[in-house]
Structures are given as structure tokens and as C-alpha cells.
PDB file of N, CA and C in Angstrom:
ATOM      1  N   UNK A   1     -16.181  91.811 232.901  1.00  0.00           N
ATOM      2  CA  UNK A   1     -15.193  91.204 232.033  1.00  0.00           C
ATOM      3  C   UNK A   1     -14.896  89.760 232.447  1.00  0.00           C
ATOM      4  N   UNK A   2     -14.619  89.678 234.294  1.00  0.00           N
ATOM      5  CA  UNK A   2     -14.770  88.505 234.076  1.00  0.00           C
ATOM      6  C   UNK A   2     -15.595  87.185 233.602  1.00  0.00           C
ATOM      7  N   UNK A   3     -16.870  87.550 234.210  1.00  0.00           N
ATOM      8  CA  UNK A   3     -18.378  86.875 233.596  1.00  0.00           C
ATOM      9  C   UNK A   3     -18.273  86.414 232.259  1.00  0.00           C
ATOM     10  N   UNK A   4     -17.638  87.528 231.574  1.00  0.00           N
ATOM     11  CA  UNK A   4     -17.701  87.104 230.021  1.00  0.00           C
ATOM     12  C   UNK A   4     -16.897  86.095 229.920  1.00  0.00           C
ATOM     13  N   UNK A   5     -15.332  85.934 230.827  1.00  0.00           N
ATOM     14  CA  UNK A   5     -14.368  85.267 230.503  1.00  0.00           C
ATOM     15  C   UNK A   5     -14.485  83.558 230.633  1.00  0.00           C
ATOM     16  N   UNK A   6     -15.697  83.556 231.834  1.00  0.00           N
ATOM     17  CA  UNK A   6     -15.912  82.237 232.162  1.00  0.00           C
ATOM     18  C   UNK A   6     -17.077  82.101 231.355  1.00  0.00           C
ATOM     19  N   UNK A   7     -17.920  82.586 230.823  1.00  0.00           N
ATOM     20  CA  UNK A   7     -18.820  82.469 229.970  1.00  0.00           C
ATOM     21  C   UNK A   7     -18.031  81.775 228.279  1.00  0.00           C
ATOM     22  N   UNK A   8     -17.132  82.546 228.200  1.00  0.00           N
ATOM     23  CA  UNK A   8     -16.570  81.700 226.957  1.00  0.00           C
ATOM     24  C   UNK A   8     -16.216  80.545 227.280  1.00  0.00           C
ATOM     25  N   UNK A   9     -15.842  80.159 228.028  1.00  0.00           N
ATOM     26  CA  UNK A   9     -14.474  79.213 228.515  1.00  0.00           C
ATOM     27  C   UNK A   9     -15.915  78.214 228.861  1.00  0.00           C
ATOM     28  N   UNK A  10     -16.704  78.243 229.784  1.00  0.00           N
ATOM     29  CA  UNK A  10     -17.964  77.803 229.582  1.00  0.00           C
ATOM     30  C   UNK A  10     -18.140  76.965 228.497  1.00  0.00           C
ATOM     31  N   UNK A  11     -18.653  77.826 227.590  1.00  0.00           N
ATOM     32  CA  UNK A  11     -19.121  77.359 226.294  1.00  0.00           C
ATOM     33  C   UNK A  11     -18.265  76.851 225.159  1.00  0.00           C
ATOM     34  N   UNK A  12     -17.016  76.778 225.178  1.00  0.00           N
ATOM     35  CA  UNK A  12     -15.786  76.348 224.480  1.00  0.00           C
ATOM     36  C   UNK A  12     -16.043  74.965 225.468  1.00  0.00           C
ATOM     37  N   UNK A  13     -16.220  74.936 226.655  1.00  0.00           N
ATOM     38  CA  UNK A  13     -15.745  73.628 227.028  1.00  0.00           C
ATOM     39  C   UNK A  13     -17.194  72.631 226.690  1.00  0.00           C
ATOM     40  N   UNK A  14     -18.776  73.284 226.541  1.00  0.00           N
ATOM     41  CA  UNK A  14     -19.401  72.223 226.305  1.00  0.00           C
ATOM     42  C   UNK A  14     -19.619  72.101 224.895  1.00  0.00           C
ATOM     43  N   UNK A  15     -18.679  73.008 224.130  1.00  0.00           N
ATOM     44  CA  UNK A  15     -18.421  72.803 222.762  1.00  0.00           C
ATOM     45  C   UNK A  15     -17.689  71.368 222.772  1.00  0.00           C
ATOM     46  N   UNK A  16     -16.749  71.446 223.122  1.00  0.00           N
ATOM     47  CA  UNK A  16     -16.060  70.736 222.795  1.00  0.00           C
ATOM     48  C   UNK A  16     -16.514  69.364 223.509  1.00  0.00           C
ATOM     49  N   UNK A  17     -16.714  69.050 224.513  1.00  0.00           N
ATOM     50  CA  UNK A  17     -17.414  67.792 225.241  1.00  0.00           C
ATOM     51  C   UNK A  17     -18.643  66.747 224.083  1.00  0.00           C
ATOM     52  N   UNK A  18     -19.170  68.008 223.671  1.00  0.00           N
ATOM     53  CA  UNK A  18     -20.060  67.379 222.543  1.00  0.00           C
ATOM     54  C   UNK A  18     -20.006  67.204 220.907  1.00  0.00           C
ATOM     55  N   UNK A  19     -18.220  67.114 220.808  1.00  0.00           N
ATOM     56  CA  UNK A  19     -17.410  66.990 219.591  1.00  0.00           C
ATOM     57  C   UNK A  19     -16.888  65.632 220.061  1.00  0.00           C
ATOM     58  N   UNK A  20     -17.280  64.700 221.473  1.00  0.00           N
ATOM     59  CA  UNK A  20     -16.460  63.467 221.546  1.00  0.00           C
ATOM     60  C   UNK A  20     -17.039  62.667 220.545  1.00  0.00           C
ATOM     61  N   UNK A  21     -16.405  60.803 220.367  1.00  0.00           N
ATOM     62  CA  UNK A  21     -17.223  60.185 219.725  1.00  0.00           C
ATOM     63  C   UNK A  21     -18.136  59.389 220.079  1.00  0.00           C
ATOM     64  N   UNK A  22     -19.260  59.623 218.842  1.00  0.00           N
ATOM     65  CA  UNK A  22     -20.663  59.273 219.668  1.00  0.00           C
ATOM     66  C   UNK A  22     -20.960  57.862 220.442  1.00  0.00           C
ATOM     67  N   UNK A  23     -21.753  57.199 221.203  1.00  0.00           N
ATOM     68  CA  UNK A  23     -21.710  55.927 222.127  1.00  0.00           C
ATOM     69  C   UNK A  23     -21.578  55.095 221.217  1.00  0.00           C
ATOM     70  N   UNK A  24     -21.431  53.781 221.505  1.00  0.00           N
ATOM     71  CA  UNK A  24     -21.494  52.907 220.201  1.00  0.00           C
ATOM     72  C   UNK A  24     -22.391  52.298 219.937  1.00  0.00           C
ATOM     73  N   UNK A  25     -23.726  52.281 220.602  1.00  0.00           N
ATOM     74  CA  UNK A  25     -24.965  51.844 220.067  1.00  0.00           C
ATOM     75  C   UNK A  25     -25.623  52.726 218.975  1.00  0.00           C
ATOM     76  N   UNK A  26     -25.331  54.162 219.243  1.00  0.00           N
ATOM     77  CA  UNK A  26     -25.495  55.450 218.311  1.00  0.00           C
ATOM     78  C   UNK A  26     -24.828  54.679 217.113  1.00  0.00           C
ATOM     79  N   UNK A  27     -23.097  54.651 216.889  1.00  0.00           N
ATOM     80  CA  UNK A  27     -22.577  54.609 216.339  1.00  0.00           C
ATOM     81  C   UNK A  27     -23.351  53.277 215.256  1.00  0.00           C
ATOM     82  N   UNK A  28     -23.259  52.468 215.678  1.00  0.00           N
ATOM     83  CA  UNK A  28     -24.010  51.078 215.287  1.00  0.00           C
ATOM     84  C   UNK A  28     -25.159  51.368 214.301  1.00  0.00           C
ATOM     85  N   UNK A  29     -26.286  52.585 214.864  1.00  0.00           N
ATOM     86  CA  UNK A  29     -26.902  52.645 213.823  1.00  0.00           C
ATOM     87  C   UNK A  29     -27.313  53.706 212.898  1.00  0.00           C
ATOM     88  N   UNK A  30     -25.892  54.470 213.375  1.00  0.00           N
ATOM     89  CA  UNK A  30     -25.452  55.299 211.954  1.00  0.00           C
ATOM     90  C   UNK A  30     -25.233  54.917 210.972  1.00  0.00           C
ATOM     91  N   UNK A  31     -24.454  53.961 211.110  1.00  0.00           N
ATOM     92  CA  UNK A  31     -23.724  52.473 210.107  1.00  0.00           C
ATOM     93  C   UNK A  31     -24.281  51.579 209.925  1.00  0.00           C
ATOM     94  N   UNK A  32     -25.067  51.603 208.839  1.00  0.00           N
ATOM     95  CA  UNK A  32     -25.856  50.496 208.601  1.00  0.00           C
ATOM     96  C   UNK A  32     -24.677  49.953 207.697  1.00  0.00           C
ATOM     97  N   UNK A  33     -24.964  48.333 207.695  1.00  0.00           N
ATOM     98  CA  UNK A  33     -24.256  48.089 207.028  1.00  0.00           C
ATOM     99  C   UNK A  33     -24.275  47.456 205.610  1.00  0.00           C
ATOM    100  N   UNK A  34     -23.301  47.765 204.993  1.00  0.00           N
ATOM    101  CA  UNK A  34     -24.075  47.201 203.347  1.00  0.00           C
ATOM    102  C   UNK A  34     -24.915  46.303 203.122  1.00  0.00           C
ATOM    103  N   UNK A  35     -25.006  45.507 203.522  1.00  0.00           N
ATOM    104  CA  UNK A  35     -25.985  44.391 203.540  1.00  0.00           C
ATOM    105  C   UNK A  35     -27.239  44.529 203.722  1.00  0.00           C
ATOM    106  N   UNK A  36     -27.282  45.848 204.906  1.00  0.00           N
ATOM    107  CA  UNK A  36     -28.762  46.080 205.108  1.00  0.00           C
ATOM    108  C   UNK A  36     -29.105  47.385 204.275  1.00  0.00           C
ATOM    109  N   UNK A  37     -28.365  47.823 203.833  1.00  0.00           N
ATOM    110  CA  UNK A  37     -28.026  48.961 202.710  1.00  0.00           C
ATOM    111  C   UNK A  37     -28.602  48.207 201.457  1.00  0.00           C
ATOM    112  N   UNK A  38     -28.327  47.601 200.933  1.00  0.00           N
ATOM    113  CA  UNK A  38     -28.811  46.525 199.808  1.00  0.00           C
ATOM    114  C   UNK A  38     -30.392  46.090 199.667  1.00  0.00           C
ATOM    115  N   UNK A  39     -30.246  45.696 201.261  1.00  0.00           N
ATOM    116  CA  UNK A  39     -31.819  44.789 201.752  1.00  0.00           C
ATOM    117  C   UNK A  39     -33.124  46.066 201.762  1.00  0.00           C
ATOM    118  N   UNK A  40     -33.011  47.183 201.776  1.00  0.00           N
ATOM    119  CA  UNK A  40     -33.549  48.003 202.107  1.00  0.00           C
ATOM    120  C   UNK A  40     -33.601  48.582 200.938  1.00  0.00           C
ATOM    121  N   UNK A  41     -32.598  48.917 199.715  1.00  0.00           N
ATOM    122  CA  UNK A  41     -32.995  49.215 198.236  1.00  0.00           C
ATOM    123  C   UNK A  41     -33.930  47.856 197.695  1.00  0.00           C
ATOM    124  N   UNK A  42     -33.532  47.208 197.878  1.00  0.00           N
ATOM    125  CA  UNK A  42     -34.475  45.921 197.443  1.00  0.00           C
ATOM    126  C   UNK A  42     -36.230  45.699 197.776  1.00  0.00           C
ATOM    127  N   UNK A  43     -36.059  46.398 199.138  1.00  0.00           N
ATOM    128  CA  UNK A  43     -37.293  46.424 199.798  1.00  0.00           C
ATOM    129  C   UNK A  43     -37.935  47.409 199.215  1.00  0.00           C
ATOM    130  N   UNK A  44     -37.505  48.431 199.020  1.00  0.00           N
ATOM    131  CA  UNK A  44     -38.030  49.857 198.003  1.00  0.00           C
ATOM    132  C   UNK A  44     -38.764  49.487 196.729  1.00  0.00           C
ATOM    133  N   UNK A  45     -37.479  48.577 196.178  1.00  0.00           N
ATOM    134  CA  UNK A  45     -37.515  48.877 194.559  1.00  0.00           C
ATOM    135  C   UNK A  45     -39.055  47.782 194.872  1.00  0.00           C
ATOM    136  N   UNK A  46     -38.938  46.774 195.130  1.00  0.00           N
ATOM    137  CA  UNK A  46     -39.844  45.498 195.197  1.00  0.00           C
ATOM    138  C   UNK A  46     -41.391  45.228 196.257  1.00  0.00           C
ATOM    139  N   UNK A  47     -40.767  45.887 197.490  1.00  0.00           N
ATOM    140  CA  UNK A  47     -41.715  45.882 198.654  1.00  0.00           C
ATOM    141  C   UNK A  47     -42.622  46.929 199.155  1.00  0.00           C
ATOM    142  N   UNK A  48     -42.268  48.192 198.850  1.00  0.00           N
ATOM    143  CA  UNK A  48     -42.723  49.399 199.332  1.00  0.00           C
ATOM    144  C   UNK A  48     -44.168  49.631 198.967  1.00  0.00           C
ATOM    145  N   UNK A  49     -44.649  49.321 197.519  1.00  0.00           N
ATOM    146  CA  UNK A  49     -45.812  49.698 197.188  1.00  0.00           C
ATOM    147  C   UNK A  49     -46.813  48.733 197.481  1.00  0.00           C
ATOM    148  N   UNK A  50     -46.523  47.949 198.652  1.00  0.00           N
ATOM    149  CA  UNK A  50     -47.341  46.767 199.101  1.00  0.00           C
ATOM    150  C   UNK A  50     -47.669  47.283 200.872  1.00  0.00           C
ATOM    151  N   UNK A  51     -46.188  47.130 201.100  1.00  0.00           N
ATOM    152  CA  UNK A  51     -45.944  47.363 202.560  1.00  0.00           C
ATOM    153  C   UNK A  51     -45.275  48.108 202.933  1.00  0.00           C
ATOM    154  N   UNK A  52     -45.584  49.352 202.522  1.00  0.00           N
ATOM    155  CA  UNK A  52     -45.488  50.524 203.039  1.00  0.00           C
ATOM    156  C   UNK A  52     -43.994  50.785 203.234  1.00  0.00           C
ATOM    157  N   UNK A  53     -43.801  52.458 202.715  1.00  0.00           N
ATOM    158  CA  UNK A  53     -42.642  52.860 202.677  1.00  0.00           C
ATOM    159  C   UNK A  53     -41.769  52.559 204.541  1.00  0.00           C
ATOM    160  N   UNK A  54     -42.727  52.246 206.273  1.00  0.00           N
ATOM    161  CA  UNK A  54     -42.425  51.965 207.112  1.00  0.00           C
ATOM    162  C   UNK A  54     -42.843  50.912 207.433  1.00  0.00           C
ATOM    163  N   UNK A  55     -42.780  49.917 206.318  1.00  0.00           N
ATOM    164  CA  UNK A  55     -43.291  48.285 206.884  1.00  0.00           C
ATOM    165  C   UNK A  55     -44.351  48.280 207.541  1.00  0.00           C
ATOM    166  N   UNK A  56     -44.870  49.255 207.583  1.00  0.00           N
ATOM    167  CA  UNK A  56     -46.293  49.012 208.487  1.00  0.00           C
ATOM    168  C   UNK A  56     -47.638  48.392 208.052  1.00  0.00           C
ATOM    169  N   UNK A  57     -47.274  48.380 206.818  1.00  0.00           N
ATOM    170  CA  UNK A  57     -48.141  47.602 205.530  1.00  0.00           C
ATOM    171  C   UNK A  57     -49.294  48.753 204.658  1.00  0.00           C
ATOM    172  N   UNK A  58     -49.619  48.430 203.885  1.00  0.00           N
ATOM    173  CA  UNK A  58     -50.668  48.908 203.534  1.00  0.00           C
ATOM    174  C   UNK A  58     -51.720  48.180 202.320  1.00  0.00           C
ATOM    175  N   UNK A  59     -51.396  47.622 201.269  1.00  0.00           N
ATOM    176  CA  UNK A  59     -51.988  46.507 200.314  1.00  0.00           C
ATOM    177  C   UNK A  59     -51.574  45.098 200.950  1.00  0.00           C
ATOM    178  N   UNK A  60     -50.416  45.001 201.570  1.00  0.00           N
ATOM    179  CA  UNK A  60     -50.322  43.938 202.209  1.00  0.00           C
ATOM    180  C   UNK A  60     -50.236  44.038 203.565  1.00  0.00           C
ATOM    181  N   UNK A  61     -49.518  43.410 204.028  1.00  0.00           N
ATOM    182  CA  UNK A  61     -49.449  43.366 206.301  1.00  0.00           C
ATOM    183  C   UNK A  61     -48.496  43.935 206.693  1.00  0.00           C
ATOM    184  N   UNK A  62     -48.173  44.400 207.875  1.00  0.00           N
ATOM    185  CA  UNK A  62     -47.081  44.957 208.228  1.00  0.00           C
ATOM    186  C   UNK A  62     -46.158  44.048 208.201  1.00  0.00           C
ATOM    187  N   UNK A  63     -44.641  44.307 208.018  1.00  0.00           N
ATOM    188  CA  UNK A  63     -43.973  43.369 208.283  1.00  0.00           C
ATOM    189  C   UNK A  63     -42.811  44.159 209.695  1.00  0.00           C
ATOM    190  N   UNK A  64     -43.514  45.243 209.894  1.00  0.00           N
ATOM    191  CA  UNK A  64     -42.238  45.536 211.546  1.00  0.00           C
ATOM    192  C   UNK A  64     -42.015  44.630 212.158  1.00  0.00           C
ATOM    193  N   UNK A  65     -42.491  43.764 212.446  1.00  0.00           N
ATOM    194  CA  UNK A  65     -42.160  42.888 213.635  1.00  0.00           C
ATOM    195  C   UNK A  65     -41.825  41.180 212.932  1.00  0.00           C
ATOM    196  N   UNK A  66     -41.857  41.283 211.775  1.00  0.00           N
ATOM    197  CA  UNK A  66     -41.722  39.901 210.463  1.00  0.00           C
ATOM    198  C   UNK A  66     -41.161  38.822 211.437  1.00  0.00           C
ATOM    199  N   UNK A  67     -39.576  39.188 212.127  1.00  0.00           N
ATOM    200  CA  UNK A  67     -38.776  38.508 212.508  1.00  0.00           C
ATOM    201  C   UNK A  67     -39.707  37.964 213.582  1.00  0.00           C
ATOM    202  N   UNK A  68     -40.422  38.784 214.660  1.00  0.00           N
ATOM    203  CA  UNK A  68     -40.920  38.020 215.989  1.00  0.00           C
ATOM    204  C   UNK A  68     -42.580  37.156 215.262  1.00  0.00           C
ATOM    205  N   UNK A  69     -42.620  36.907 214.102  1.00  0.00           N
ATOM    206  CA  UNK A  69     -43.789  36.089 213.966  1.00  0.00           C
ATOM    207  C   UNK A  69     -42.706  34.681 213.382  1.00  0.00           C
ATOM    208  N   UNK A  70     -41.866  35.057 212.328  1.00  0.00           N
ATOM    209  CA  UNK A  70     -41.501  34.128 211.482  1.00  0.00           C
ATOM    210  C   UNK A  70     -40.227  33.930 211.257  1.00  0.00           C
ATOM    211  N   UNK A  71     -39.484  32.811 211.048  1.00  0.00           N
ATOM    212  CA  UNK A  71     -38.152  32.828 211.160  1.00  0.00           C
ATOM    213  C   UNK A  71     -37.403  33.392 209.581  1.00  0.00           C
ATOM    214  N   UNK A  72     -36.203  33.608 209.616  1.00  0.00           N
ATOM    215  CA  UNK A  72     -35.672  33.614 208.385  1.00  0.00           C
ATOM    216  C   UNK A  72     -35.984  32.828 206.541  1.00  0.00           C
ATOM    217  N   UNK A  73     -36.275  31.796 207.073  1.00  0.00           N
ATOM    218  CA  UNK A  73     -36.638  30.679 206.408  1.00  0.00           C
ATOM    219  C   UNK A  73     -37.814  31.079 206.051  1.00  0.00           C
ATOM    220  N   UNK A  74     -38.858  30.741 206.807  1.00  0.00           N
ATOM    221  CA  UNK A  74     -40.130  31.206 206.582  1.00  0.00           C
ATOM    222  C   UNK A  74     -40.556  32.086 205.466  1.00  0.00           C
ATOM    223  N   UNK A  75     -39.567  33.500 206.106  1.00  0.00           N
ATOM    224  CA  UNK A  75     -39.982  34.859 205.430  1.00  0.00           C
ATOM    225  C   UNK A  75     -39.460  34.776 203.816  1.00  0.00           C
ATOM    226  N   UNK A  76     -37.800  33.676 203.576  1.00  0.00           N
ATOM    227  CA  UNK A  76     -37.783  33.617 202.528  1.00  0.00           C
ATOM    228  C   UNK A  76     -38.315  32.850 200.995  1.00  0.00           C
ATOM    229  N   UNK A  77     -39.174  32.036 202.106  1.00  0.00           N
ATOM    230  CA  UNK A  77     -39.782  31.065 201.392  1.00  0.00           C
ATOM    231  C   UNK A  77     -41.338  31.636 200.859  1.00  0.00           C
ATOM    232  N   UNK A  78     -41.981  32.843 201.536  1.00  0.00           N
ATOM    233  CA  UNK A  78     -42.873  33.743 201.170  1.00  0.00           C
ATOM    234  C   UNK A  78     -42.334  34.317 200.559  1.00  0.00           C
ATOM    235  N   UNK A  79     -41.396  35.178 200.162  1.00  0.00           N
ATOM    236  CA  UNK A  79     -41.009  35.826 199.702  1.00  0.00           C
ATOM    237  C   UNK A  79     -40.667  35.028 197.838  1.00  0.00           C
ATOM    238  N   UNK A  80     -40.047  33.741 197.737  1.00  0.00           N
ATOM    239  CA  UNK A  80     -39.892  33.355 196.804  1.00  0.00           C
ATOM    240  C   UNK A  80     -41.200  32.633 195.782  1.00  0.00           C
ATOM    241  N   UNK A  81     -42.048  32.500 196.677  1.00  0.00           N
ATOM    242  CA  UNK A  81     -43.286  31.581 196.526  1.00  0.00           C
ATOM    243  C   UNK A  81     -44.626  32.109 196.529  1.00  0.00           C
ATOM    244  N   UNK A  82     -45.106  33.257 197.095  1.00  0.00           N
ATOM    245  CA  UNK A  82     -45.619  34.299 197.476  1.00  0.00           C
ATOM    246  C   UNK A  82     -46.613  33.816 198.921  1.00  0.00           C
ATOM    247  N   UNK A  83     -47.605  34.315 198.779  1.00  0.00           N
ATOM    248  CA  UNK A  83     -48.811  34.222 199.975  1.00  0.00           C
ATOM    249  C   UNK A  83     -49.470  35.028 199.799  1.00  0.00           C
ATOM    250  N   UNK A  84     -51.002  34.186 200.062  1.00  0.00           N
ATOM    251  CA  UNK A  84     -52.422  35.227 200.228  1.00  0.00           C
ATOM    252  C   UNK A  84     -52.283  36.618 199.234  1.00  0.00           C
ATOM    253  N   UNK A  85     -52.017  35.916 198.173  1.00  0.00           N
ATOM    254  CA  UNK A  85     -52.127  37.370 197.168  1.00  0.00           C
ATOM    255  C   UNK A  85     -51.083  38.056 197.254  1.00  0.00           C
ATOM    256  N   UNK A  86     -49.904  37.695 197.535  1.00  0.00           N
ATOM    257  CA  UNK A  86     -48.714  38.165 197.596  1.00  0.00           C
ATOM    258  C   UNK A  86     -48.360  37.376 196.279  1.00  0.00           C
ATOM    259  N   UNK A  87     -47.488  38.205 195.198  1.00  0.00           N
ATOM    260  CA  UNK A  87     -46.659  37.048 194.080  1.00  0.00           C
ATOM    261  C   UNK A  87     -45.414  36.654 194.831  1.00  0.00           C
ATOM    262  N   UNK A  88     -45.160  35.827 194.239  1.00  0.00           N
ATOM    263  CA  UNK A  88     -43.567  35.647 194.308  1.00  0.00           C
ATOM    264  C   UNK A  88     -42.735  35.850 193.071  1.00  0.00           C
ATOM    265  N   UNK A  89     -41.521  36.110 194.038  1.00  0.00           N
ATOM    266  CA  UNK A  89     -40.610  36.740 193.832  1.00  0.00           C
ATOM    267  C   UNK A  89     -39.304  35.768 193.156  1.00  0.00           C
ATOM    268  N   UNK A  90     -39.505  34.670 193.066  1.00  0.00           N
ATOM    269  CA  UNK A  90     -38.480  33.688 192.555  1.00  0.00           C
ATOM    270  C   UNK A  90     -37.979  33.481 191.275  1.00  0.00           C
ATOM    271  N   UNK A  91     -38.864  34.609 190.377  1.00  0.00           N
ATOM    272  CA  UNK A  91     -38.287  34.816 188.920  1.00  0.00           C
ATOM    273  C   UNK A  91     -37.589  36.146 188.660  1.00  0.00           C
ATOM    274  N   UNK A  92     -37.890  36.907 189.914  1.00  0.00           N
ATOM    275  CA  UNK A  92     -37.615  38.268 189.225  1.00  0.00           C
ATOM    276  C   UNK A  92     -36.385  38.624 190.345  1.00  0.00           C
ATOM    277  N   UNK A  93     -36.042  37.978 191.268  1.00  0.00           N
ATOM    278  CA  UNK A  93     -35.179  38.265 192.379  1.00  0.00           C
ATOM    279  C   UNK A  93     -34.315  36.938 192.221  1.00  0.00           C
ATOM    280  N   UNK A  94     -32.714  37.472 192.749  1.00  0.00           N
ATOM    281  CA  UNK A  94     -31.582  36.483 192.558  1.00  0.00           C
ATOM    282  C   UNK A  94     -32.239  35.486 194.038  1.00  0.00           C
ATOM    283  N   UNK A  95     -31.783  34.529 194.080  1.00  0.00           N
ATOM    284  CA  UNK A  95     -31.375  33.943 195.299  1.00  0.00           C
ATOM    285  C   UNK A  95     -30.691  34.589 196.224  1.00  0.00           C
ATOM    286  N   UNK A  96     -29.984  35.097 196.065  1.00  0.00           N
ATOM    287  CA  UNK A  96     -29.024  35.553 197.205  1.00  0.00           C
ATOM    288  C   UNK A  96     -29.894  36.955 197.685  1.00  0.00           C
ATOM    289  N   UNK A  97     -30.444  37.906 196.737  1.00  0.00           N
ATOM    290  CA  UNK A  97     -31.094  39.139 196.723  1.00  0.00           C
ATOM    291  C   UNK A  97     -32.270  38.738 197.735  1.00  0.00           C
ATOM    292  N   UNK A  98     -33.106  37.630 197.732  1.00  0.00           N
ATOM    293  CA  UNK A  98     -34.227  36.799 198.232  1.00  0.00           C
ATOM    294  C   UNK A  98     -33.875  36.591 199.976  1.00  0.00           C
ATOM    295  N   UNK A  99     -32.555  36.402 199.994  1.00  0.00           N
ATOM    296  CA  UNK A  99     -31.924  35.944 201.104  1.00  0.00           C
ATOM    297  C   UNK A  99     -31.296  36.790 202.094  1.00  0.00           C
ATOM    298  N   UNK A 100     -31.477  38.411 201.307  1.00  0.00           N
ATOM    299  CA  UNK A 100     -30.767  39.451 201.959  1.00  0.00           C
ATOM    300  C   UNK A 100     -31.883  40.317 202.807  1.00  0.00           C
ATOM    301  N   UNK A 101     -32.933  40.011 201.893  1.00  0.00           N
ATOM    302  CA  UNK A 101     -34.388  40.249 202.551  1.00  0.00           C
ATOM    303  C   UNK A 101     -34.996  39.797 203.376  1.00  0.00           C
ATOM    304  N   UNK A 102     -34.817  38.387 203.443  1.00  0.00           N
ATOM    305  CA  UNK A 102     -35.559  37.274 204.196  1.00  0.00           C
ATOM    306  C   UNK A 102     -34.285  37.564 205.696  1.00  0.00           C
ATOM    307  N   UNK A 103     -33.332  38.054 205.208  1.00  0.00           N
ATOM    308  CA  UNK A 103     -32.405  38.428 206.703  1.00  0.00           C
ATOM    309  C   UNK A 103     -32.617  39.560 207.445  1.00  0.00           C
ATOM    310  N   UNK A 104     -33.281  40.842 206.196  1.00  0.00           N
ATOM    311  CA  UNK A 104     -33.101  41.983 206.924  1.00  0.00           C
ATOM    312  C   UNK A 104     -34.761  41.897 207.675  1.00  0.00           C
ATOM    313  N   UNK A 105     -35.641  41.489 206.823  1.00  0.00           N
ATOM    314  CA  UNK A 105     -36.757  41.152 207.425  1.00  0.00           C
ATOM    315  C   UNK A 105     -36.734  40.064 208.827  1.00  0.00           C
ATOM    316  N   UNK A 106     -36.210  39.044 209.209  1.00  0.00           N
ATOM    317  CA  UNK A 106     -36.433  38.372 210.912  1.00  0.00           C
ATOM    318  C   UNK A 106     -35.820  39.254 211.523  1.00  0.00           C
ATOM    319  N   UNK A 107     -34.603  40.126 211.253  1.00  0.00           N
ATOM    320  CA  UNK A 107     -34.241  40.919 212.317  1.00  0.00           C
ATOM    321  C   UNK A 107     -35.131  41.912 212.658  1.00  0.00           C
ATOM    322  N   UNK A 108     -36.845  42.216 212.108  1.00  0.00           N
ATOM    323  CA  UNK A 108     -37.417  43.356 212.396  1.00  0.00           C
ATOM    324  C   UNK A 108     -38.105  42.608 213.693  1.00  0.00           C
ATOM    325  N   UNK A 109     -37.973  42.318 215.132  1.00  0.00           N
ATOM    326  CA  UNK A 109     -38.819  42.061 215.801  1.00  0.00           C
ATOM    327  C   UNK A 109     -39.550  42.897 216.775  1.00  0.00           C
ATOM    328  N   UNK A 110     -38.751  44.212 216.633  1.00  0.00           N
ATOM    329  CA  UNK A 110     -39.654  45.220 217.726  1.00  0.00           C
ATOM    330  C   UNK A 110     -40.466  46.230 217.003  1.00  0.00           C
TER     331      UNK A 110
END
């Protein structure tokens, strides 16, 4: 009886230890944040059937690592203008939409 008693009490306590709140780097990228929420429907609706539903590319190049080749600028200025058989995107995408991409894309550097 007792066994059992510390056996609950046990398991109530690493119940509960693992009900705290989660670290905040976890937390960070639970929460994406709208912006990259946006940048990432955009990338779907527009980018996916080029470069792959994991950026890894496939009709076009990977872009995982976009940010550690090319700066912000760069990426949005491909993006509006196109490259190497890439169209651009400067009639069919807002400016700002162009710019949410060209952000969420340099932050991919690893």
C-alpha cells in the first residue's frame, strides 16, 4: 500500500513538473509571428511549386539558407525582377507583400 502511495505521489509530481511553462526559445517558436505567418502563406500561394514545399528547391534552388548567400535587398530585388528563369513578381505581388518575403527569406541562414 505504501509503494502504491509513493508511486502516485511520484507520478502526480512529474505530472505536474511537466505542466510548467515551456523555455522561451521553445516558446519563441511556437509563436510565429504574423508577419512570418503572412510570409509563409505567400511563399505557398507563390513559391512552393518552384521551391519546394521545404525550400529545398526543386524547379528552382533551394532557398534554406537565402539569408547566408544574399542580403534582404538582394532577395527582394529577385524576387520583384526575377532571375535565371525565375519570373518576377512585381505585377502580381504588393510591395510590401514582396518585402515580407524578401524578410522572411535572409532570415533563412541555417
Amino acid at each position: 500500500m505504501r509503494v502504491a502511495s509513493y508511486l502516485i505521489v511520484f507520478f502526480l509530481l512529474a505530472a505536474v513538473s511537466g505542466c510548467g511553462s515551456p523555455a522561451a526559445e521553445e516558446q519563441a517558436e511556437v509563436t510565429a509571428s504574423a508577419e512570418d505567418t503572412s510570409a509563409m502563406q505567400l511563399y505557398k500561394k507563390n513559391c512552393m511549386s518552384c521551391h519546394g514545399n521545404d525550400l529545398s528547391g526543386r524547379v528552382g534552388p533551394s532557398l534554406q539558407q537565402a539569408g547566408s548567400r544574399l542580403t534582404e535587398e538582394q532577395i527582394g530585388d529577385i524576387i520583384k525582377a526575377g532571375a535565371r528563369g525565375m519570373p518576377g513578381y512585381e505585377k502580381s505581388l504588393k510591395t510590401e507583400e514582396i518585402s515580407q518575403l524578401a524578410k522572411w527569406l535572409a532570415a533563412k541562414k541555417e
